[in-house]
C-alpha atoms as a PDB file:
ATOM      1  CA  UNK A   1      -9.860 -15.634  -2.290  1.00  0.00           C
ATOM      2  CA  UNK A   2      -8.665 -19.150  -1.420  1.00  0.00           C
ATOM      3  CA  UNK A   3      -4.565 -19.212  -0.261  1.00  0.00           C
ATOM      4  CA  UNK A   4      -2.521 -17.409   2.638  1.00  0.00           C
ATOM      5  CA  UNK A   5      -4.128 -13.809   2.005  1.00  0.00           C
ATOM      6  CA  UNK A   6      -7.946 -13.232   2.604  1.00  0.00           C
ATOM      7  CA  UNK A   7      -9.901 -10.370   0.449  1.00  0.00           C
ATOM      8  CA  UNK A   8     -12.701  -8.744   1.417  1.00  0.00           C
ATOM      9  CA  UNK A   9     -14.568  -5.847   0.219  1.00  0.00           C
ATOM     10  CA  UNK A  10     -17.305  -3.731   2.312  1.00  0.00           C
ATOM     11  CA  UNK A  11     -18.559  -0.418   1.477  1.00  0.00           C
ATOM     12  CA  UNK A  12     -16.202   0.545  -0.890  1.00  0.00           C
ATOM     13  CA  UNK A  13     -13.171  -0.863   1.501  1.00  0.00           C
ATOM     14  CA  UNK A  14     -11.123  -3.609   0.282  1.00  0.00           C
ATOM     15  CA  UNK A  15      -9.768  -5.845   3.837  1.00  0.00           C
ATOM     16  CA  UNK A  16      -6.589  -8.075   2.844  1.00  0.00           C
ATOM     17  CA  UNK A  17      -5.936 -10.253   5.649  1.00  0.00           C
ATOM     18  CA  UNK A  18      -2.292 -12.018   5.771  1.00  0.00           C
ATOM     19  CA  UNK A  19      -3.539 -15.092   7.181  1.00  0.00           C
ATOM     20  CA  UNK A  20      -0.351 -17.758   7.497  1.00  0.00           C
ATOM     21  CA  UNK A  21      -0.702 -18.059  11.497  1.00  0.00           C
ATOM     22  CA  UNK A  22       1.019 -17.581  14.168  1.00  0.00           C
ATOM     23  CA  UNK A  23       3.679 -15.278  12.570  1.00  0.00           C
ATOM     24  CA  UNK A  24       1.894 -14.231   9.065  1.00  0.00           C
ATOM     25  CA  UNK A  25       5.396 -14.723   7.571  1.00  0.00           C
ATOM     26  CA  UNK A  26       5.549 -14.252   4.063  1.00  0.00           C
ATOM     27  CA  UNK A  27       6.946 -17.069   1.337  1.00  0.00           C
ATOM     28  CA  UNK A  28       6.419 -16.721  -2.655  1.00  0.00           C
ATOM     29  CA  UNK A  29       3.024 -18.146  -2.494  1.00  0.00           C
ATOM     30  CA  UNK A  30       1.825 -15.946   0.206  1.00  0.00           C
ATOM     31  CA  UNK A  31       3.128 -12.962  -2.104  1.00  0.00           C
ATOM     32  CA  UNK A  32       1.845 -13.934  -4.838  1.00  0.00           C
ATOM     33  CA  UNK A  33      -1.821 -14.088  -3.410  1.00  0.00           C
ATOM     34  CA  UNK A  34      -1.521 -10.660  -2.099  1.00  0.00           C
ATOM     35  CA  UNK A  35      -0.283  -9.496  -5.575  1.00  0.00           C
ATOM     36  CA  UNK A  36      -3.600 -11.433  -7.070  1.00  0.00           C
ATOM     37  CA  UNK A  37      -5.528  -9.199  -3.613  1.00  0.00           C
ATOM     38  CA  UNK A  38      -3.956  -6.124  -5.031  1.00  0.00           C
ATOM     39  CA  UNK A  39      -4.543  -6.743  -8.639  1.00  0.00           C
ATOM     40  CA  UNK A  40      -8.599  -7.549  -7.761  1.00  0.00           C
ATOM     41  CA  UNK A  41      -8.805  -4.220  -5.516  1.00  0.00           C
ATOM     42  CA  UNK A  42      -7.482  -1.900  -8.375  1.00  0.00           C
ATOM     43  CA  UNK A  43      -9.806  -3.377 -10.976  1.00  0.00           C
ATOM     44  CA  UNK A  44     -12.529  -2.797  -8.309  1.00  0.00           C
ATOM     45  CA  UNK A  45     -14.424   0.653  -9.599  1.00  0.00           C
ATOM     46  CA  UNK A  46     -16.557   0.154  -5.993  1.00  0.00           C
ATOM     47  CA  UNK A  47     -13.223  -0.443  -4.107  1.00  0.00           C
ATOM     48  CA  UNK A  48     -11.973   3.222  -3.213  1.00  0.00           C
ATOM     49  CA  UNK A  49      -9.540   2.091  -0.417  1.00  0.00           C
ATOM     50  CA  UNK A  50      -7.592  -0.652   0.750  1.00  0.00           C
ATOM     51  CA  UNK A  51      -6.529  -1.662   4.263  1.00  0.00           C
ATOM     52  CA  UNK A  52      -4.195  -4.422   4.670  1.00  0.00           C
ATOM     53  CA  UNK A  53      -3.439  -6.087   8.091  1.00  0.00           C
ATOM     54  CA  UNK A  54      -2.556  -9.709   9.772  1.00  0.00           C
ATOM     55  CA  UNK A  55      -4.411 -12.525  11.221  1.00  0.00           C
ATOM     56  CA  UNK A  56      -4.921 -13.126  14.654  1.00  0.00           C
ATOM     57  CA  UNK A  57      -3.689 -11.475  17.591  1.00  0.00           C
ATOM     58  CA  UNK A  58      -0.126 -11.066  17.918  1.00  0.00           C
ATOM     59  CA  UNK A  59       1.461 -10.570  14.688  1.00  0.00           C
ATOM     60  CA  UNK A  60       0.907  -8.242  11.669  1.00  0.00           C
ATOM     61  CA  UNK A  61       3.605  -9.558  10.041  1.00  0.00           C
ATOM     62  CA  UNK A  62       6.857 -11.205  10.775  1.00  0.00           C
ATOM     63  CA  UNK A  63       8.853 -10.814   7.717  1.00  0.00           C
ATOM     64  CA  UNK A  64       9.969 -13.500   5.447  1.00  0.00           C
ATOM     65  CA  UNK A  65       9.669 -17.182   6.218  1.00  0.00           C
ATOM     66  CA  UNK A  66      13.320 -17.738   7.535  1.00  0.00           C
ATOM     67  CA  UNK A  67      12.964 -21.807   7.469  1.00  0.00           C
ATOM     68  CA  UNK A  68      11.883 -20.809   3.597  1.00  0.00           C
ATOM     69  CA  UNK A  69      14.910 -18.663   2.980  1.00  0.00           C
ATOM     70  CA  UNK A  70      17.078 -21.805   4.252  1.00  0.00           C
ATOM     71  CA  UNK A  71      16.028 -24.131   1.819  1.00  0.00           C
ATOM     72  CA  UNK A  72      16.023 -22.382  -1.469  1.00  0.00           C
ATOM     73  CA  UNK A  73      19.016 -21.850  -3.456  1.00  0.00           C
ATOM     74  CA  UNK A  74      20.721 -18.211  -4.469  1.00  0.00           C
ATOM     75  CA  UNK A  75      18.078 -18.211  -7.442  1.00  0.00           C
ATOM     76  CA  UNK A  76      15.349 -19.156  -5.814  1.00  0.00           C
ATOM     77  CA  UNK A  77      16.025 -15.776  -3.010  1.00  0.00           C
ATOM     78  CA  UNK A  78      16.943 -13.809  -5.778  1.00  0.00           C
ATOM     79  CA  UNK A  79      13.796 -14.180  -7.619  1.00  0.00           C
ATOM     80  CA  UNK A  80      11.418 -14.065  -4.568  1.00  0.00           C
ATOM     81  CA  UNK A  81      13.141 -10.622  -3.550  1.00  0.00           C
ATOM     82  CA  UNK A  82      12.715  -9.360  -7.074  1.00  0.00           C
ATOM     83  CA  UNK A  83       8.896 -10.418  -7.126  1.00  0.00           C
ATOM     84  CA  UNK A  84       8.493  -9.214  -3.473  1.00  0.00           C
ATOM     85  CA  UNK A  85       9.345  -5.688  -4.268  1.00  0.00           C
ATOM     86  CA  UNK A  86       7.472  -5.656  -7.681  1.00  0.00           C
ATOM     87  CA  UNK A  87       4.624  -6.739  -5.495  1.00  0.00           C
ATOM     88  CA  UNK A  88       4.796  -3.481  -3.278  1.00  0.00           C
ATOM     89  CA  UNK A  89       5.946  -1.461  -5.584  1.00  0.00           C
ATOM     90  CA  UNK A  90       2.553  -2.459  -7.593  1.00  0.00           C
ATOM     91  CA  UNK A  91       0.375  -1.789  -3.597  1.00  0.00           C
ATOM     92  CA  UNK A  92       2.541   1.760  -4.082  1.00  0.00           C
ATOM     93  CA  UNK A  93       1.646   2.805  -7.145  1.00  0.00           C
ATOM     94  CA  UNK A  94      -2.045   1.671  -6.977  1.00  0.00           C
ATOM     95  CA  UNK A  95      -4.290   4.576  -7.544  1.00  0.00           C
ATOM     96  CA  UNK A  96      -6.268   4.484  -4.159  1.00  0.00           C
ATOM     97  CA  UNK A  97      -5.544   5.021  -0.395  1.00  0.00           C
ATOM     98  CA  UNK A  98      -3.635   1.954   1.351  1.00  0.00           C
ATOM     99  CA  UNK A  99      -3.867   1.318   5.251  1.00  0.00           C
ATOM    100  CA  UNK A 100      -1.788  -0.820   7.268  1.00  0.00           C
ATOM    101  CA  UNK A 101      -3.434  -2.144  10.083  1.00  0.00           C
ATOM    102  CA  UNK A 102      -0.955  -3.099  12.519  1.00  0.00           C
ATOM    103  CA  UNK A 103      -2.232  -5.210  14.694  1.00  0.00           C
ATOM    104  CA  UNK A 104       0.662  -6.939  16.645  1.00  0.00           C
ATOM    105  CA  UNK A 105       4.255  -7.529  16.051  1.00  0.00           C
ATOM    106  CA  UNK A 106       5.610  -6.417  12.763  1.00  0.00           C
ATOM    107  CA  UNK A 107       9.122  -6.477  12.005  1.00  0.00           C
ATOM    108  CA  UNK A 108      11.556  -7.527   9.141  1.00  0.00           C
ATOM    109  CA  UNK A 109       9.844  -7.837   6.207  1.00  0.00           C
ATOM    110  CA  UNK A 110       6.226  -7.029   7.967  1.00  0.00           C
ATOM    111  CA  UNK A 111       7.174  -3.365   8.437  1.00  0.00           C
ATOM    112  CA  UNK A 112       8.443  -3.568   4.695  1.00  0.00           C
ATOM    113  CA  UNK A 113       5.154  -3.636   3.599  1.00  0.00           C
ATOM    114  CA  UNK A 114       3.566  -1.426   5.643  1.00  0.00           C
ATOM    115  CA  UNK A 115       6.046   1.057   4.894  1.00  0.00           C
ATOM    116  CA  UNK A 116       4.686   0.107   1.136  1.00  0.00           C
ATOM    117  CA  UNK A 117       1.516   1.701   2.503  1.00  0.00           C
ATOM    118  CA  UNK A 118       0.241   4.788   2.266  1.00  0.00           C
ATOM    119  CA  UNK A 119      -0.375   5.100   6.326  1.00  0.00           C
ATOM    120  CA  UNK A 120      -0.224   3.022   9.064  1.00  0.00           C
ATOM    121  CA  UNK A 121      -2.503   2.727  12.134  1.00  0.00           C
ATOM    122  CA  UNK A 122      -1.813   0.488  15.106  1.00  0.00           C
ATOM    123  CA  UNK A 123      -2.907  -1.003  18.106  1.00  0.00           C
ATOM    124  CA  UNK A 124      -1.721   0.774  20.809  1.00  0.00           C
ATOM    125  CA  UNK A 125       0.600  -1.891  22.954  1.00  0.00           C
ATOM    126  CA  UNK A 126       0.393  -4.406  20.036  1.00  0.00           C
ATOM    127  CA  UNK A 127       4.018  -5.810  19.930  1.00  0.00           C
ATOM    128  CA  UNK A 128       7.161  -4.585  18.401  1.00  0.00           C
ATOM    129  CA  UNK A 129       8.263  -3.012  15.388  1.00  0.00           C
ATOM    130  CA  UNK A 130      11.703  -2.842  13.670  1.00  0.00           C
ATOM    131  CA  UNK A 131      13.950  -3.955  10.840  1.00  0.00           C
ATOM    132  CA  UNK A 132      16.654  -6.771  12.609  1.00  0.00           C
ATOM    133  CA  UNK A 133      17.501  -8.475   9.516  1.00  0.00           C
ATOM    134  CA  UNK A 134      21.191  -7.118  10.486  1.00  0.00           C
ATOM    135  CA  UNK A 135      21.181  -9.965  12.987  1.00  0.00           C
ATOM    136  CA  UNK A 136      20.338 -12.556  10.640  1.00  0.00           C
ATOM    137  CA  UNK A 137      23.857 -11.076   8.577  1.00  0.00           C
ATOM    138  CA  UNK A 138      21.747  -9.088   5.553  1.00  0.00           C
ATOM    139  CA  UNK A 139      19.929  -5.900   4.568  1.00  0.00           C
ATOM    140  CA  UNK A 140      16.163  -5.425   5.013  1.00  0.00           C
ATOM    141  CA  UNK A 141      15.612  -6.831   1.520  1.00  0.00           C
ATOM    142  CA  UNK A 142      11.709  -5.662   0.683  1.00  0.00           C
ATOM    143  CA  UNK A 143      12.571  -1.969   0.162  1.00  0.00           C
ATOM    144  CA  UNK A 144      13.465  -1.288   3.882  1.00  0.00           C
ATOM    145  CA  UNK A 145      16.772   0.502   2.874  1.00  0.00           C
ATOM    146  CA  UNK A 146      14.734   2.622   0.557  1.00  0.00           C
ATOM    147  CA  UNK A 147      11.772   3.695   1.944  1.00  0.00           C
ATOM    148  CA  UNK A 148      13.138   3.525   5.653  1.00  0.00           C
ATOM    149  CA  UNK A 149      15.632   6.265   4.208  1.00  0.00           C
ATOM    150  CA  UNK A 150      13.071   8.419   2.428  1.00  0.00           C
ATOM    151  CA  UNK A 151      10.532   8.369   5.576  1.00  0.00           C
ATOM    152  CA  UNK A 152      12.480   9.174   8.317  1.00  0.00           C
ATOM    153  CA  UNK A 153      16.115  10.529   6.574  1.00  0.00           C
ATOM    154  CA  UNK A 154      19.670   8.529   6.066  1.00  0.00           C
ATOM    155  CA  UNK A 155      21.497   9.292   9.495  1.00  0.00           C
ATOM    156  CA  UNK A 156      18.072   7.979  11.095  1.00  0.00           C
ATOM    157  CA  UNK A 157      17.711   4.797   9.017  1.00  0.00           C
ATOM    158  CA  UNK A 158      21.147   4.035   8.833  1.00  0.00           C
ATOM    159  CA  UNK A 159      20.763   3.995  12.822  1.00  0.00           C
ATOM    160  CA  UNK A 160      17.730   1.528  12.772  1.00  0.00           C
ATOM    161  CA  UNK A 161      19.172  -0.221  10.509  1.00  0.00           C
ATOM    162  CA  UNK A 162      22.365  -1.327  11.666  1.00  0.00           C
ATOM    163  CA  UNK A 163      21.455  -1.654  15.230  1.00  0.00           C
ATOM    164  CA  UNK A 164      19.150  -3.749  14.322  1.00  0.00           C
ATOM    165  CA  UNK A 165      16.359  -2.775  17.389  1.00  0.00           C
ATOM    166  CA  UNK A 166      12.739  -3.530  17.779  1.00  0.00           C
ATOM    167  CA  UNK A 167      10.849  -0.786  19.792  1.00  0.00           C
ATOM    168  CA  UNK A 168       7.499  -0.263  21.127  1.00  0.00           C
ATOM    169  CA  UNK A 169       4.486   0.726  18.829  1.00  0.00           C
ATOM    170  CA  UNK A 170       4.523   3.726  20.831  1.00  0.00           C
ATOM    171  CA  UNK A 171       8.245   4.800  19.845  1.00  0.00           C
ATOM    172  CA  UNK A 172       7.561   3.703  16.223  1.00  0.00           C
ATOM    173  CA  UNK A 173       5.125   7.177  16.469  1.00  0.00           C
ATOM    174  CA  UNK A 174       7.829   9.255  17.684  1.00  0.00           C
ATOM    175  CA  UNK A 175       9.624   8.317  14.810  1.00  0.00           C
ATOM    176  CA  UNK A 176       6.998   9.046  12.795  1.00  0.00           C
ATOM    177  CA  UNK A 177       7.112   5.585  11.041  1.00  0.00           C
ATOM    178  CA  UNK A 178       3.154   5.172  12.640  1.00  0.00           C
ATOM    179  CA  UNK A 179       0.352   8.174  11.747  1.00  0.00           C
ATOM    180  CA  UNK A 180      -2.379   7.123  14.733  1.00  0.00           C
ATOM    181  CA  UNK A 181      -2.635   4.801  17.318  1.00  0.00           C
ATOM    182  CA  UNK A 182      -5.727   3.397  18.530  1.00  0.00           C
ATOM    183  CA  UNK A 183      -7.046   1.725  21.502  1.00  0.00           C
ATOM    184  CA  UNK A 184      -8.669  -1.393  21.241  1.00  0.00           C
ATOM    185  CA  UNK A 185     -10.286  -4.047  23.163  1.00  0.00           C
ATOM    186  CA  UNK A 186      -9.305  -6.726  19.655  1.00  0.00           C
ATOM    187  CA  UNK A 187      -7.890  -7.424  16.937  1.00  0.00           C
ATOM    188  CA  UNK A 188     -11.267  -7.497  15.029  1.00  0.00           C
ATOM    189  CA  UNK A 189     -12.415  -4.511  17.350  1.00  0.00           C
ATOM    190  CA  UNK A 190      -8.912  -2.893  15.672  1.00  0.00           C
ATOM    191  CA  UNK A 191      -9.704  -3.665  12.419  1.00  0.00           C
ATOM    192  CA  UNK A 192     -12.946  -2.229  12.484  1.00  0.00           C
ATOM    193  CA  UNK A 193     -11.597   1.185  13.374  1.00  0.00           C
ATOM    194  CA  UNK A 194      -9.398   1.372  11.124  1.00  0.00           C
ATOM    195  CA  UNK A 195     -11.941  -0.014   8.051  1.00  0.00           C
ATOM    196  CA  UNK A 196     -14.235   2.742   9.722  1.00  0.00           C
ATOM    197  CA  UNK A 197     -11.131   5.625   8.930  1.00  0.00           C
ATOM    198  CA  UNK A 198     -10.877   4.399   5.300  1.00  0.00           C
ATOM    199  CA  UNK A 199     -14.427   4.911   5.024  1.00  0.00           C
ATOM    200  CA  UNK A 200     -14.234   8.530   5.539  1.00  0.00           C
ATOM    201  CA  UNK A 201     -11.251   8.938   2.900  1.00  0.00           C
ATOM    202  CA  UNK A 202     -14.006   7.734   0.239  1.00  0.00           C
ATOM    203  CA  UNK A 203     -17.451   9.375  -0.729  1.00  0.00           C
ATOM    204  CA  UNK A 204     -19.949  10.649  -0.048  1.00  0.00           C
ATOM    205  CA  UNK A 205     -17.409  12.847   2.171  1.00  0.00           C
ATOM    206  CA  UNK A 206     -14.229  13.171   0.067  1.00  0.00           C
ATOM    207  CA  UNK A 207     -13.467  12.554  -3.452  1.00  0.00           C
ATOM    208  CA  UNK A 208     -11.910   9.324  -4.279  1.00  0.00           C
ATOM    209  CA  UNK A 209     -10.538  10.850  -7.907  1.00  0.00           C
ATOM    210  CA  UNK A 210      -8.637  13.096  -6.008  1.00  0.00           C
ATOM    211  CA  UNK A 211      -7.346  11.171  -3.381  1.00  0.00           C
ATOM    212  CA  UNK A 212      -6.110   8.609  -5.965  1.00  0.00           C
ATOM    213  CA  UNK A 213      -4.268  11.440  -8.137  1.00  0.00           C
ATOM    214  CA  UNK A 214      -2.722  13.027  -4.800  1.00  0.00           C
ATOM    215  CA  UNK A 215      -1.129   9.818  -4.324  1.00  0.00           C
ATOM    216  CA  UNK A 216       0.107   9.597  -7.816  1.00  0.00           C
ATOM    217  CA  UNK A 217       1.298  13.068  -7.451  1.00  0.00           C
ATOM    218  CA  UNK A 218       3.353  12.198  -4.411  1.00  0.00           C
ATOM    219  CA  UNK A 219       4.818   8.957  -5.348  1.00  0.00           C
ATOM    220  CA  UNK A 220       5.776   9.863  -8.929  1.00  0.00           C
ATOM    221  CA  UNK A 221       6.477  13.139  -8.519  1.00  0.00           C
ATOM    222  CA  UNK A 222       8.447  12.708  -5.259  1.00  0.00           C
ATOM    223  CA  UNK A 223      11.615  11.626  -7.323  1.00  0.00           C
ATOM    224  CA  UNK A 224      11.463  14.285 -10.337  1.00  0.00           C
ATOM    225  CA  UNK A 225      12.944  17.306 -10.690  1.00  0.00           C
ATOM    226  CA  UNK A 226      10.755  20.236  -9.153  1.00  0.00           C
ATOM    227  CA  UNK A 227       9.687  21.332 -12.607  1.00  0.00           C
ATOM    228  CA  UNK A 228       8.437  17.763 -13.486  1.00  0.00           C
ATOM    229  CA  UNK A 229       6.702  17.572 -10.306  1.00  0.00           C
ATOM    230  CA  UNK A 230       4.782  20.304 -10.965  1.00  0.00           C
ATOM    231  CA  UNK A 231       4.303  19.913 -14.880  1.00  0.00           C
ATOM    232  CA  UNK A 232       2.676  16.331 -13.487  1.00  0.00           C
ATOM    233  CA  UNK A 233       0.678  17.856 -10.842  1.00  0.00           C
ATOM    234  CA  UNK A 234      -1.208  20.933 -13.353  1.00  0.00           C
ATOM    235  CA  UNK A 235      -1.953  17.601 -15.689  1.00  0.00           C
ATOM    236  CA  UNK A 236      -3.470  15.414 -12.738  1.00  0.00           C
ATOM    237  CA  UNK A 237      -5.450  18.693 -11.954  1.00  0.00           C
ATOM    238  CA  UNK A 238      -6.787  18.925 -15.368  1.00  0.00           C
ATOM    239  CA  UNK A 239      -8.022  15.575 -15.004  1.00  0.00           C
ATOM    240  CA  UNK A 240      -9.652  16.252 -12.039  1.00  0.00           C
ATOM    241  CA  UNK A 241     -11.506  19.650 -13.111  1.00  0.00           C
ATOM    242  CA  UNK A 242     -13.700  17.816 -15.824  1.00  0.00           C
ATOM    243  CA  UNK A 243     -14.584  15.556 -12.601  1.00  0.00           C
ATOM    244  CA  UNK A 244     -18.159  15.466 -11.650  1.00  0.00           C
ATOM    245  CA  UNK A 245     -16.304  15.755  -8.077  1.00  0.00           C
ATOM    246  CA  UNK A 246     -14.742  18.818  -8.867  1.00  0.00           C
ATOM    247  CA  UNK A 247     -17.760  20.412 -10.057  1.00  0.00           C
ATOM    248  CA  UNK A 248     -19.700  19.289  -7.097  1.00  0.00           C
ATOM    249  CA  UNK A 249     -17.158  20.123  -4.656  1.00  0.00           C
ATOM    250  CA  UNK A 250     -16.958  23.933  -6.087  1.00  0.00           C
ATOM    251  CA  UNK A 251     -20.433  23.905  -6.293  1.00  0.00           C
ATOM    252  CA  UNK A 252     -21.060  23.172  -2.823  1.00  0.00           C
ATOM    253  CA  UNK A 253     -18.132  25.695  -1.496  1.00  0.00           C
ATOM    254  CA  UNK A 254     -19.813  28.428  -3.555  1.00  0.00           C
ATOM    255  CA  UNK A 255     -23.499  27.595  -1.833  1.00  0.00           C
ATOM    256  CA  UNK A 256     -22.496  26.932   1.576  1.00  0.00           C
ATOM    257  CA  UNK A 257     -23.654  23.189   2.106  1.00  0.00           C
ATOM    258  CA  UNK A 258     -21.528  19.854   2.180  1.00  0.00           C
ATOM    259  CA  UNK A 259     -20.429  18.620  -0.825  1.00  0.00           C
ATOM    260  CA  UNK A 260     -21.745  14.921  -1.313  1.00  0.00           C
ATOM    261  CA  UNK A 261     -19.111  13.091  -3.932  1.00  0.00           C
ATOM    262  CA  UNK A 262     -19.343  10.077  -6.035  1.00  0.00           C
ATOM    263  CA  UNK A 263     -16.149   9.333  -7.394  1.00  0.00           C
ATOM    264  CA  UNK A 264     -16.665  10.243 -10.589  1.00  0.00           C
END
């Protein structure tokens, strides 16, 4: 896929690569192509996981093109924030495990969109992470208000927010904003972990059905009333009972061997 996002697909792993060097930062164009990437992934039946991460060494993401934002009238922002959020709120609601690969400095906008993911690895000592848009005199604009708030709780968040700090990969796991960090002698060598985890959240050794109805469970039902949660959750497992998974999987329990599923 020609443009400022590369897609690549390997054993059932979908790689999108933001690849606008040296900062990765993100314009209209660049979010439209990874709207395209995500769009091609979902319509993928092969594809059973996605990991997204930046070019190069240094940065995963630095947020929105600033010299962009500068040049474009109120319209222009207002439109490109609108589509930006559609855009992760579309990598959100896809039916399938994302990754964020963090492989150097992401901040602003960057950690908007891995916090649009469903969990994010990164290189331990990679750079910094963050959300210093209050310096720059507005609100992290890509759902960092939202998400931010729901991750880590509003007296937290508000915190980040309005101090405006970028901390250590290291601290961004203490604040649970980061699952796992890895050691690695590369970016590549990184990404290859990483594309190696995703692997094992697909089959033969877990059920991809499953996985992507867990994650429709959680992001739909997160916002509903407890008895809507649940009413959503018995009809997701319904679905996944007249799986071939679900048969295999109890089958397998009930003799004592590995279950080997195929995602269907």
């Amino acid at each position: 896929m020609p443009g400022l996002v590369d897609y690549s697909v390997s054993d059932g792993v979908a790689t999108i690569v933001l690849n606008d060097p040296p900062m990765n930062a993100y314009t209209h164009e660049m979010m439209k192509d990874l709207d395209g990437a995500i769009l091609e992934a979902r319509f993928d039946n092969e594809v059973h996981a996605i990991v997204l991460t930046g070019h190069g060494e240094k940065f995963f993401c630095a947020g929105a093109n600033i010299r962009m934002l500068s040049e474009v009238d109120q319209t222009f922002k207002y439109y490109f924030c609108l589509h930006a959020n559609e855009t992760l709120m579309r990598l959100e609601q896809t039916p399938m495990v994302v990754i964020a690969a963090i492989n150097g400095h992401c901040v602003g906008g960057g950690l908007e969109i891995a916090l649009a993911c469903d969990i994010r690895i990164a290189r331990r000592g990679a750079g910094k992470m963050g959300l210093p848009e209050i310096n720059l005199g507005v609100l992290p604009g890509t759902g960092g208000t939202q998400r931010l708030t729901r991750l880590v709780g509003k007296a937290r968040a508000m915190q980040l927010m309005v101090e405006g700090e970028t901390f250590p990969i290291e601290r961004a796991q203490e604040l649970g904003l980061v699952h796992h960090v890895y050691d690695a002698s590369s970016r590549d060598d990184f990404v290859s972990q990483v594309v190696e985890y995703a692997k094992r959240l697909g089959p033969p050794g877990k059920a991809p059905l499953a996985v992507g109805r867990i994650k429709r469970a959680v992001q739909s039902g997160a916002d509903m009333p407890l008895e809507q949660g649940l009413a959503l959750e018995r009809e997701l497992q319904a679905e996944l009972f007249a799986s071939h998974d679900a048969g295999e999987g109890l089958a397998a329990y009930v003799g004592k061997r590995t279950p080997k599923f195929e995602g269907r």
